[in-house]
N, C-alpha and C. Protein backbone atom coordinates (compact mmCIF):
# COMPACT_ATOMS: atom_id res chain seq x y z
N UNK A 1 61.81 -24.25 -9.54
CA UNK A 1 61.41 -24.93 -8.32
C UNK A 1 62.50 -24.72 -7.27
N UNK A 2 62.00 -24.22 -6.25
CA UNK A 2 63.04 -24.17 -4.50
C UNK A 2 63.41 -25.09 -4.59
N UNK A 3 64.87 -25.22 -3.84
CA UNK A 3 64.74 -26.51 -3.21
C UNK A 3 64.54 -26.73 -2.02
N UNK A 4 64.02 -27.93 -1.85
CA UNK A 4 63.63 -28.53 -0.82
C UNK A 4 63.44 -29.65 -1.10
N UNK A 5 64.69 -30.63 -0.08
CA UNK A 5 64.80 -31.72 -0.09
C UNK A 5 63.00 -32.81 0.70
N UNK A 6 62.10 -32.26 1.52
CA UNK A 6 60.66 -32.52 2.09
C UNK A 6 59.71 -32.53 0.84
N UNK A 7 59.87 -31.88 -0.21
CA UNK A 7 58.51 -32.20 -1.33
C UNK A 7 58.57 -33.64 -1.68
N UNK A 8 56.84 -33.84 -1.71
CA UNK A 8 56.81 -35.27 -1.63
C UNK A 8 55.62 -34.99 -2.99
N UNK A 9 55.57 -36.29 -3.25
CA UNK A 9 54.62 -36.73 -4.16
C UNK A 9 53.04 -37.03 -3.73
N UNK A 10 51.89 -36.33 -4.89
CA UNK A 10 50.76 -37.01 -3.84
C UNK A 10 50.56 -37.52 -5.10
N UNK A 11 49.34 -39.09 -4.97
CA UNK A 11 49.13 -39.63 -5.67
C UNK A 11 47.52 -39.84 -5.47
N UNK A 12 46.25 -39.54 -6.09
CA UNK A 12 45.26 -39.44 -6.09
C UNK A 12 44.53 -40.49 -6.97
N UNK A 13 43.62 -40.77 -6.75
CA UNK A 13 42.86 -41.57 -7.98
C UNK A 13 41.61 -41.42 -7.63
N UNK A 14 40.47 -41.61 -8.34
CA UNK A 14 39.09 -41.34 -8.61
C UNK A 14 38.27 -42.68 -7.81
N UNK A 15 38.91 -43.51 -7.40
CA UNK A 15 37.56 -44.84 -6.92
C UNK A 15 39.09 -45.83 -6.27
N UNK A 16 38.21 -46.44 -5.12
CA UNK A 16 38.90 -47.49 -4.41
C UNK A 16 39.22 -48.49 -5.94
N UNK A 17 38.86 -49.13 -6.59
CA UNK A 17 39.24 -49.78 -8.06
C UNK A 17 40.11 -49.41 -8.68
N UNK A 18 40.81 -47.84 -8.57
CA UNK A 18 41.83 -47.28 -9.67
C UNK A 18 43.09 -47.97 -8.45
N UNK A 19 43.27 -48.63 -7.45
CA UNK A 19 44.21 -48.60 -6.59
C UNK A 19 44.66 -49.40 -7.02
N UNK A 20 44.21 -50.71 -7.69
CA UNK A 20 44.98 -51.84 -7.71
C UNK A 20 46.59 -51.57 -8.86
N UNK A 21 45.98 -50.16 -9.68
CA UNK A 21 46.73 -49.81 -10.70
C UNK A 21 47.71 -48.98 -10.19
N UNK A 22 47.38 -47.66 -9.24
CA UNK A 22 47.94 -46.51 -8.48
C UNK A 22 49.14 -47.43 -7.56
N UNK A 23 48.97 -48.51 -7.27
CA UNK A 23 49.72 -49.02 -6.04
C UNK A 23 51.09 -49.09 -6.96
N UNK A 24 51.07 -49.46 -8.11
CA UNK A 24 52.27 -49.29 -8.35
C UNK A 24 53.17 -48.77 -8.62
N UNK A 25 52.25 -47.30 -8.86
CA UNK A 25 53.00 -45.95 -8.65
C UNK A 25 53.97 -46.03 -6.98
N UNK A 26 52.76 -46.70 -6.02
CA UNK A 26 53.45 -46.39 -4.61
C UNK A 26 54.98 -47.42 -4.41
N UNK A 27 54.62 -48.51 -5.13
CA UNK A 27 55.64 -49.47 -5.19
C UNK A 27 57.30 -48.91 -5.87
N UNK A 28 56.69 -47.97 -7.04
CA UNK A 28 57.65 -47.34 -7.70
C UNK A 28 58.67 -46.41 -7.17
N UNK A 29 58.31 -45.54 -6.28
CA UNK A 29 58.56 -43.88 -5.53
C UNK A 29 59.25 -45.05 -3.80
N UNK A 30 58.54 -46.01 -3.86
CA UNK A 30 59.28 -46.67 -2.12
C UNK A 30 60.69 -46.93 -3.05
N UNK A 31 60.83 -47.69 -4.33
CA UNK A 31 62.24 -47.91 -4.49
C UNK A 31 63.24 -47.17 -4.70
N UNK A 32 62.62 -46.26 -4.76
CA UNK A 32 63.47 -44.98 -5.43
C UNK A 32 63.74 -43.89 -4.01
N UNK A 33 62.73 -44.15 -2.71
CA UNK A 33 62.84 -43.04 -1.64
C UNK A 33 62.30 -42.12 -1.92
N UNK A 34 60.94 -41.69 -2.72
CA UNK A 34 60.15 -40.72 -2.69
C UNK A 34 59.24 -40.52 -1.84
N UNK A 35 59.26 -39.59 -1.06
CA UNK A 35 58.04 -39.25 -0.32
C UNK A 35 56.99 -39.12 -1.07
N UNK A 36 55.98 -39.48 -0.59
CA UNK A 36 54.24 -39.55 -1.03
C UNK A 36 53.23 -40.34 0.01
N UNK A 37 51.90 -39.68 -0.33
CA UNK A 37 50.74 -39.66 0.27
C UNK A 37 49.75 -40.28 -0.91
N UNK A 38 48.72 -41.21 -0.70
CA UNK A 38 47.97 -41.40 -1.32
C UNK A 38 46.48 -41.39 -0.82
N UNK A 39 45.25 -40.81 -1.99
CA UNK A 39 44.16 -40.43 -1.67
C UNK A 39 43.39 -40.79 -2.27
N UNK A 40 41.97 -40.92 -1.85
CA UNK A 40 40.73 -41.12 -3.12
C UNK A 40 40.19 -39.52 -3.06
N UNK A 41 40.11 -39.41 -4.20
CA UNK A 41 39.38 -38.04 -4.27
C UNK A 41 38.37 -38.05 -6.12
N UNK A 42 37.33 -37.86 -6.19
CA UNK A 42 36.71 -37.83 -6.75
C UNK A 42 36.40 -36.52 -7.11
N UNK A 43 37.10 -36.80 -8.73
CA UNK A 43 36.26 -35.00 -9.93
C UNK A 43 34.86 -35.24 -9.41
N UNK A 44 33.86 -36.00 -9.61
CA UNK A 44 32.34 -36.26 -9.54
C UNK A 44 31.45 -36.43 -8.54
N UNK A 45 32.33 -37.19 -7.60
CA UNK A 45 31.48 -37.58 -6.45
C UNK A 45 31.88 -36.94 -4.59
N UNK A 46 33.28 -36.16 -5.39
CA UNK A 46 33.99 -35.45 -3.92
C UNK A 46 34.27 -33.98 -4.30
N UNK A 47 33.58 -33.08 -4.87
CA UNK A 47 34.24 -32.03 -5.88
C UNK A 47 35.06 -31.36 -4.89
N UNK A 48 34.09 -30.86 -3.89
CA UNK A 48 34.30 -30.12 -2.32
C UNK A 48 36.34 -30.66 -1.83
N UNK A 49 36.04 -31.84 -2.33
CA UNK A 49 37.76 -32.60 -1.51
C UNK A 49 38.48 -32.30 -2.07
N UNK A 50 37.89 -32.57 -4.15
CA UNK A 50 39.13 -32.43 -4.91
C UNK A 50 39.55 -31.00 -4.84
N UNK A 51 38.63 -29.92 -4.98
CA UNK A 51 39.18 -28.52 -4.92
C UNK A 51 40.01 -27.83 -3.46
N UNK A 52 39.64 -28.39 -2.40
CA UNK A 52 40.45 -28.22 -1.23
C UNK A 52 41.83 -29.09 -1.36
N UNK A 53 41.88 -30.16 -1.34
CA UNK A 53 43.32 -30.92 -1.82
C UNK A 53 44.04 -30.17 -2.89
N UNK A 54 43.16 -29.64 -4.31
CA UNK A 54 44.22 -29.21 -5.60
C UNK A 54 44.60 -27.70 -5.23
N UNK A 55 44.01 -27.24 -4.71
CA UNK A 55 43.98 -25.64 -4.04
C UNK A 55 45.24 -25.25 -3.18
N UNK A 56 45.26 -25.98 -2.14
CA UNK A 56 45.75 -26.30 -1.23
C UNK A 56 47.39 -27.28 -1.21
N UNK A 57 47.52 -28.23 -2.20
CA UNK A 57 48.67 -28.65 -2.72
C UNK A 57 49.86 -28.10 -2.54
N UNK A 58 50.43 -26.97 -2.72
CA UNK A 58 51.32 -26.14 -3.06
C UNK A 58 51.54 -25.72 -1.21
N UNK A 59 50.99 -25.90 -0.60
CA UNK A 59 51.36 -25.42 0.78
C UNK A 59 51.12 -26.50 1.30
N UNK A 60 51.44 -27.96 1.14
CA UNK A 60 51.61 -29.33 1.68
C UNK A 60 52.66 -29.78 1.60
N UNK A 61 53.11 -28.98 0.75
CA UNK A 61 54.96 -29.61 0.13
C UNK A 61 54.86 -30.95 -0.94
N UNK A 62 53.71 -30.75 -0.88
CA UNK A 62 53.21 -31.56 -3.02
C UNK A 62 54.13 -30.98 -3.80
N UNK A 63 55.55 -31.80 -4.13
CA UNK A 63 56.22 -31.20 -5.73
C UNK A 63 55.14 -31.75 -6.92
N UNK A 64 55.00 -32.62 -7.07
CA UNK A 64 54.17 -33.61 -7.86
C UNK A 64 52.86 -33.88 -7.72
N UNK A 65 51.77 -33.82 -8.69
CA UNK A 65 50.40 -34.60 -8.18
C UNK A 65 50.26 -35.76 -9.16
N UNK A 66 50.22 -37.23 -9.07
CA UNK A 66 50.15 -38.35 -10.06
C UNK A 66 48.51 -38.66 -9.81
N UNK A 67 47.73 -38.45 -11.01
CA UNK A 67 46.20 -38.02 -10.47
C UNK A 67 46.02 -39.25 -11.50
N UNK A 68 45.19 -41.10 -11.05
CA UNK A 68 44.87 -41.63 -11.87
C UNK A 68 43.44 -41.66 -12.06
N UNK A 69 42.65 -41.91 -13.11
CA UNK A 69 41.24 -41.67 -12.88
C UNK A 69 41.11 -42.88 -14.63
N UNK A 70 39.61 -43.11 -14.63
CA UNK A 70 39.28 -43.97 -15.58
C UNK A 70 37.78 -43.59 -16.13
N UNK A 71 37.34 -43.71 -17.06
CA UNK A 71 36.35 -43.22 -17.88
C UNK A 71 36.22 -41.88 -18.46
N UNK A 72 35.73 -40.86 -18.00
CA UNK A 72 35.83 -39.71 -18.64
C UNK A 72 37.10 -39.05 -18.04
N UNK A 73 37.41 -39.79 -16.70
CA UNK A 73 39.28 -39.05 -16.69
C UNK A 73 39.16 -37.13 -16.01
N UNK A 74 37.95 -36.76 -15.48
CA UNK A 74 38.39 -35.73 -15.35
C UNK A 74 38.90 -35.11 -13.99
N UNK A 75 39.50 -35.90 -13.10
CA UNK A 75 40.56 -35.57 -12.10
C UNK A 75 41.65 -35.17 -12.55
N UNK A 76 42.72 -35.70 -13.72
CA UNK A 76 43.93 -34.36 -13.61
C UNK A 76 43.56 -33.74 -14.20
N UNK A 77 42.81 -33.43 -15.21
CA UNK A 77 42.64 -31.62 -15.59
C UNK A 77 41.93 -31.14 -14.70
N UNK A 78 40.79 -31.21 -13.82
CA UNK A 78 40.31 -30.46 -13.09
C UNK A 78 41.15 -30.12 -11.68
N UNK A 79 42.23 -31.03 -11.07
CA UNK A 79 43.36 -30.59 -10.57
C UNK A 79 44.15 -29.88 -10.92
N UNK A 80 44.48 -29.91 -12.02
CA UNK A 80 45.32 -29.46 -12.97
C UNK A 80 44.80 -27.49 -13.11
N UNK A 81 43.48 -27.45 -13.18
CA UNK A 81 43.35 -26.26 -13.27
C UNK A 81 43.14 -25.38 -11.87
N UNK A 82 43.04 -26.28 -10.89
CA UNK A 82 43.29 -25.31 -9.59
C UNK A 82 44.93 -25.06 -9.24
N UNK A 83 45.88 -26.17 -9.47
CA UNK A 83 46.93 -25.71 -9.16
C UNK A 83 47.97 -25.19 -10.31
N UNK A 84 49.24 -24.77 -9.64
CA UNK A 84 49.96 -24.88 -10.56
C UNK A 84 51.44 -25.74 -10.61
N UNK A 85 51.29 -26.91 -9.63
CA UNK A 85 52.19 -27.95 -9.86
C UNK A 85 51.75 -28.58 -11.21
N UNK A 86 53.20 -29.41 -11.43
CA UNK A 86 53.07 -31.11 -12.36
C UNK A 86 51.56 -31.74 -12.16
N UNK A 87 50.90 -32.08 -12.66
CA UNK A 87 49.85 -32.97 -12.69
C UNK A 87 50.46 -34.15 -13.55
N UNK A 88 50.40 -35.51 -13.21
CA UNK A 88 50.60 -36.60 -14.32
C UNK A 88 49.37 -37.18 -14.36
N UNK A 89 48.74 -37.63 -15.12
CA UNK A 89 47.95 -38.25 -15.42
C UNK A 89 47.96 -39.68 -16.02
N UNK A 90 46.91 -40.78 -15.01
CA UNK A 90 47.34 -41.84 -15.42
C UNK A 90 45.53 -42.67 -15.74
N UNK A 91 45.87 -42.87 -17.26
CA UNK A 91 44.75 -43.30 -17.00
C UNK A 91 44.13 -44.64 -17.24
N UNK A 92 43.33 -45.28 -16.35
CA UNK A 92 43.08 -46.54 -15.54
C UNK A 92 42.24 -47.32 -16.84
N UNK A 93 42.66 -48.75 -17.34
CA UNK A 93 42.32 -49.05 -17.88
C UNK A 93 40.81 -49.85 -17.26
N UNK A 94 39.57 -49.08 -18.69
CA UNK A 94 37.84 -49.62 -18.26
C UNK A 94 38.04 -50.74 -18.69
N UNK A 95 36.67 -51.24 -18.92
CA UNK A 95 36.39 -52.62 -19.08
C UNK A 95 35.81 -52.20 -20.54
N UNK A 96 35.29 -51.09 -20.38
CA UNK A 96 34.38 -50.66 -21.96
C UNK A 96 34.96 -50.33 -23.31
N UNK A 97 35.87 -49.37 -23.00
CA UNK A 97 37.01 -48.71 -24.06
C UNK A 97 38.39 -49.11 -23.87
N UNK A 98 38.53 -50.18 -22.72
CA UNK A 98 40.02 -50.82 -22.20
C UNK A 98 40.85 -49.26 -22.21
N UNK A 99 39.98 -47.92 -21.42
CA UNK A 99 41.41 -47.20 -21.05
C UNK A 99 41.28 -46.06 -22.11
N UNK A 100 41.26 -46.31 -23.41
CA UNK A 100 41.08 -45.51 -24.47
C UNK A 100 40.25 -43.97 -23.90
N UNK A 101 38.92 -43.61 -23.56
CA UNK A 101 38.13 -42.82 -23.50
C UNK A 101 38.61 -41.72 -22.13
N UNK A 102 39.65 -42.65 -21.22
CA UNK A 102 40.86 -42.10 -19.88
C UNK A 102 41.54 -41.45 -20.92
N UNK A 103 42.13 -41.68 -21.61
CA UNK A 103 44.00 -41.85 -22.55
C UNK A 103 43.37 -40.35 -23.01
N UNK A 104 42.31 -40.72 -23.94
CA UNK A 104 41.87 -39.01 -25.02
C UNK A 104 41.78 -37.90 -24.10
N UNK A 105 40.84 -37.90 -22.78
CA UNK A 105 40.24 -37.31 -21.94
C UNK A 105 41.69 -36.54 -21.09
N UNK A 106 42.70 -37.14 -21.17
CA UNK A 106 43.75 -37.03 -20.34
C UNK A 106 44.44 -35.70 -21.02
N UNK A 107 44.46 -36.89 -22.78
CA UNK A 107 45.70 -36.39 -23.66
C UNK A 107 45.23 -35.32 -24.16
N UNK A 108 43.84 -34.96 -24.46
CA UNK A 108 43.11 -33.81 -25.55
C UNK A 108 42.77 -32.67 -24.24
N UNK A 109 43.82 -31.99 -23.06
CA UNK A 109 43.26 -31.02 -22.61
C UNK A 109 43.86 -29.72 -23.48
N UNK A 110 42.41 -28.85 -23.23
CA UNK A 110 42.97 -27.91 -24.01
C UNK A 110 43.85 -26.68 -23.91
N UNK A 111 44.26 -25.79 -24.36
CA UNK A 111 45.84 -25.14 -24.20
C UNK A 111 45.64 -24.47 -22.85
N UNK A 112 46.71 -23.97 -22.46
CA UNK A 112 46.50 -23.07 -21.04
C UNK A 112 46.51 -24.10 -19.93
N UNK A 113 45.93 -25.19 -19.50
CA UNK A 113 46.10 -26.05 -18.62
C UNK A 113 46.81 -27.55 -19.03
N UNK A 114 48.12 -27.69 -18.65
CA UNK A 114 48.66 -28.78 -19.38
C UNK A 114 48.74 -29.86 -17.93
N UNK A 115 48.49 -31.15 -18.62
CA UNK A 115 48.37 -32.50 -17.87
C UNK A 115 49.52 -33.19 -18.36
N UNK A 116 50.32 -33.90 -17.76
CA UNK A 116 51.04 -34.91 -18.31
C UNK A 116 50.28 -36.39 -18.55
N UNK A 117 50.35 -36.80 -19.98
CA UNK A 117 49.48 -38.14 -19.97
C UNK A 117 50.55 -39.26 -20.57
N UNK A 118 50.18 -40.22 -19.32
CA UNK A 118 50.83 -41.26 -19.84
C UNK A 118 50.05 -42.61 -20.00
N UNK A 119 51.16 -44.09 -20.23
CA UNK A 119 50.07 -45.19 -21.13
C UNK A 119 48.82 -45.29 -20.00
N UNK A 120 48.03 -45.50 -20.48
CA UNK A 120 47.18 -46.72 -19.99
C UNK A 120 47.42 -47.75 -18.89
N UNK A 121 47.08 -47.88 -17.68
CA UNK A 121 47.01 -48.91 -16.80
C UNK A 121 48.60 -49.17 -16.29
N UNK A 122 49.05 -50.26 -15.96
CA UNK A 122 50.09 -50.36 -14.92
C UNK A 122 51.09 -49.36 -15.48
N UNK A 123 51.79 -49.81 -16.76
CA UNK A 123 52.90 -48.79 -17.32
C UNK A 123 52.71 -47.55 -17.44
N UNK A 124 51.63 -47.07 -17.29
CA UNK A 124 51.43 -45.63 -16.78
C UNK A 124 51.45 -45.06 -15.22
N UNK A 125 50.96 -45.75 -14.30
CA UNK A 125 51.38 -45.53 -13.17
C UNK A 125 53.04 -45.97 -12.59
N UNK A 126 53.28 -46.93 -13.29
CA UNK A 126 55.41 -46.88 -13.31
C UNK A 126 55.97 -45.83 -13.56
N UNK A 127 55.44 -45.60 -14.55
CA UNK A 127 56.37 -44.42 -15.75
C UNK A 127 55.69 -42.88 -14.96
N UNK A 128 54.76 -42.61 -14.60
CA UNK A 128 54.33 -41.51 -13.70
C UNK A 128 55.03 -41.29 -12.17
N UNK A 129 55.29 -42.81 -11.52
CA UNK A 129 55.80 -42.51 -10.23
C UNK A 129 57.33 -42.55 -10.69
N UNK A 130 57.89 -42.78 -12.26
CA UNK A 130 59.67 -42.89 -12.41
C UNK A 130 59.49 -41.21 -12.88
N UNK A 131 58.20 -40.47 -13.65
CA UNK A 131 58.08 -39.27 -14.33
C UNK A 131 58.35 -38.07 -12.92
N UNK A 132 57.84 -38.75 -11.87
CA UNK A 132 57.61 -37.45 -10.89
C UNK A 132 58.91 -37.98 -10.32
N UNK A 133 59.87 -38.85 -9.69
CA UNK A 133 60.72 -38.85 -8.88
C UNK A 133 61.89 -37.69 -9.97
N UNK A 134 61.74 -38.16 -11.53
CA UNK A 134 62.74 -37.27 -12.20
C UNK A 134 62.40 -35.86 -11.80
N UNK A 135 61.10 -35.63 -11.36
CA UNK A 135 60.91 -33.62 -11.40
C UNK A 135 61.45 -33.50 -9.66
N UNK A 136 60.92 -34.40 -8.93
CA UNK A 136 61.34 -34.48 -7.73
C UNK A 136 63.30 -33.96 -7.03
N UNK A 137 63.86 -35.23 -7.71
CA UNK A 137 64.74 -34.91 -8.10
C UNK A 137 65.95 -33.97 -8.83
N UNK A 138 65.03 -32.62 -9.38
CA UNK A 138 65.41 -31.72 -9.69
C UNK A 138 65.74 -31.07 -8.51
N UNK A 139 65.42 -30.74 -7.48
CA UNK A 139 65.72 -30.35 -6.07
C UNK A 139 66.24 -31.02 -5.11
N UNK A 140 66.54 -33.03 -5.07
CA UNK A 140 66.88 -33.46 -4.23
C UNK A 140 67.30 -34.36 -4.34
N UNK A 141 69.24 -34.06 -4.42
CA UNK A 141 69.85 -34.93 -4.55
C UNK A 141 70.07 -36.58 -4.39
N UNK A 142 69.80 -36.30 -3.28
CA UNK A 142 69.11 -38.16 -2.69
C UNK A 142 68.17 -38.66 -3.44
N UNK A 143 67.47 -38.22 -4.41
CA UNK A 143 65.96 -38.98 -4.94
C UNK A 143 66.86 -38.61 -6.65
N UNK A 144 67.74 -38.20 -6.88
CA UNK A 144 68.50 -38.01 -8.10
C UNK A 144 69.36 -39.42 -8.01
N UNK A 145 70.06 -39.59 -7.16
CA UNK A 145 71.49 -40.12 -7.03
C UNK A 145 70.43 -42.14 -7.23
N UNK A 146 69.20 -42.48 -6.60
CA UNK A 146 68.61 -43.32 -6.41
C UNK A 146 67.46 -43.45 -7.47
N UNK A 147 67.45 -42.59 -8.30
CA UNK A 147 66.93 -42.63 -9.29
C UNK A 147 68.21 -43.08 -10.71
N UNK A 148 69.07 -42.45 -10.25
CA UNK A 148 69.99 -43.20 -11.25
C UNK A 148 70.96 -44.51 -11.00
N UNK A 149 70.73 -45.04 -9.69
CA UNK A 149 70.59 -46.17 -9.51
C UNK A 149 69.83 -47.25 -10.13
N UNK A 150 68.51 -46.93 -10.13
CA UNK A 150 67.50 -47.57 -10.18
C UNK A 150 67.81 -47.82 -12.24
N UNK A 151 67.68 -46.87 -12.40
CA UNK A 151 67.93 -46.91 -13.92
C UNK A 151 69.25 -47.48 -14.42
N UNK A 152 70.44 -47.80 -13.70
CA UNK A 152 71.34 -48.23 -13.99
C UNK A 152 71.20 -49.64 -13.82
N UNK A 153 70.42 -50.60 -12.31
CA UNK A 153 69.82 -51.53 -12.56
C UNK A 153 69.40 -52.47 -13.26
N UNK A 154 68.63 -51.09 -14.21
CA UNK A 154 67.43 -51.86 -15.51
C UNK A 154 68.50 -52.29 -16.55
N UNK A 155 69.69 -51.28 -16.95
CA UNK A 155 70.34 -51.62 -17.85
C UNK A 155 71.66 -52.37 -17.70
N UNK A 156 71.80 -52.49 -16.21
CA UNK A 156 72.73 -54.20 -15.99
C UNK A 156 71.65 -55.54 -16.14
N UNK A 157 70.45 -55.45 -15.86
CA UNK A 157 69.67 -56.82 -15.91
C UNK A 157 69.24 -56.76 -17.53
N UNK A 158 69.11 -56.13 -18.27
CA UNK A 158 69.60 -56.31 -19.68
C UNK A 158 70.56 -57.70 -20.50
N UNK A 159 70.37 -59.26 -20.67
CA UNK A 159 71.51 -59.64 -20.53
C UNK A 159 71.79 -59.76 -22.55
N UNK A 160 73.17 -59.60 -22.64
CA UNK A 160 73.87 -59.41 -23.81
C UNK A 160 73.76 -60.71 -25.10
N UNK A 161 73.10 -62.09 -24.24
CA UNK A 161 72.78 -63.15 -25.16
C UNK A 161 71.41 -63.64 -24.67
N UNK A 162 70.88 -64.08 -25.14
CA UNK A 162 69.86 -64.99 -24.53
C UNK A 162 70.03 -66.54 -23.73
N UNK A 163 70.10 -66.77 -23.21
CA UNK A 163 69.76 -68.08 -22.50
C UNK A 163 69.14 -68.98 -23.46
């Protein structure tokens, strides 16, 4: 990867409903100083958007795509196979399979196009917007130096006895 300190993160999800989960990807990447954009784009109901957005990625200054989607889950692999950035995949816990039928759909793509899949519902969109600031960060010092802030944080609020 170039560097370039301007690659930003995009963060996509499949339905106004996957946001309440995605936001905390956005919450994640503001503490840390990641640039990102967020979108609805639909594998099913926007194909036309998703293939112009995943196509097109790589000349937006997208280092990262954090693609969350829920039920059959097929926004990051079908992103995943137009570009050739990071795809993370986060997938949104249903009401039917609580997330499960996202998680397989995510985790079981097959060889040649790889997705990153992580948990289920909020801790997957954390751990996706802490997963992309680390690739981010491979090129930009400032989103390195505040990323290991952030992680140094977690392990001072750690406390050594219990209360």
């Amino acid at each position: 990867m170039k560097k370039n300190k301007s690659l930003k993160v995009s963060i996509v999800m499949g339905s106004q409903s996957d946001y309440k989960t995605m936001q905390l990807a956005e919450k994640t990447l503001k503490k840390i100083g990641v640039s990102f954009e967020t979108k609805i784009i639909s594998a099913h109901r926007t194909p036309k958007r998703m293939y112009e957005f995943a196509s097109s990625a790589h000349k937006n200054n997208i280092g990262v795509i954090i693609a969350g989607a829920g039920g059959s889950a097929h926004l990051p692999g079908m992103i995943a196979a137009l570009t050739s950035l990071p795809v993370l995949g986060v997938p949104i816990e249903s009401k039917k399979l609580k997330g499960l039928d996202s998680l397989l759909s995510i985790a079981q793509m097959p060889k040649g196009i790889p997705v990153g899949a992580l948990a289920i519902g909020e801790d997957g969109a954390i751990n996706a917007a802490l997963l992309a600031a680390s690739i981010i960060a491979n090129t930009n010092p400032v989103v390195k130096k505040n990323l290991n802030n952030f992680r140094l944080s977690q392990t001072k609020a750690v406390k050594k006895k219990p209360e």
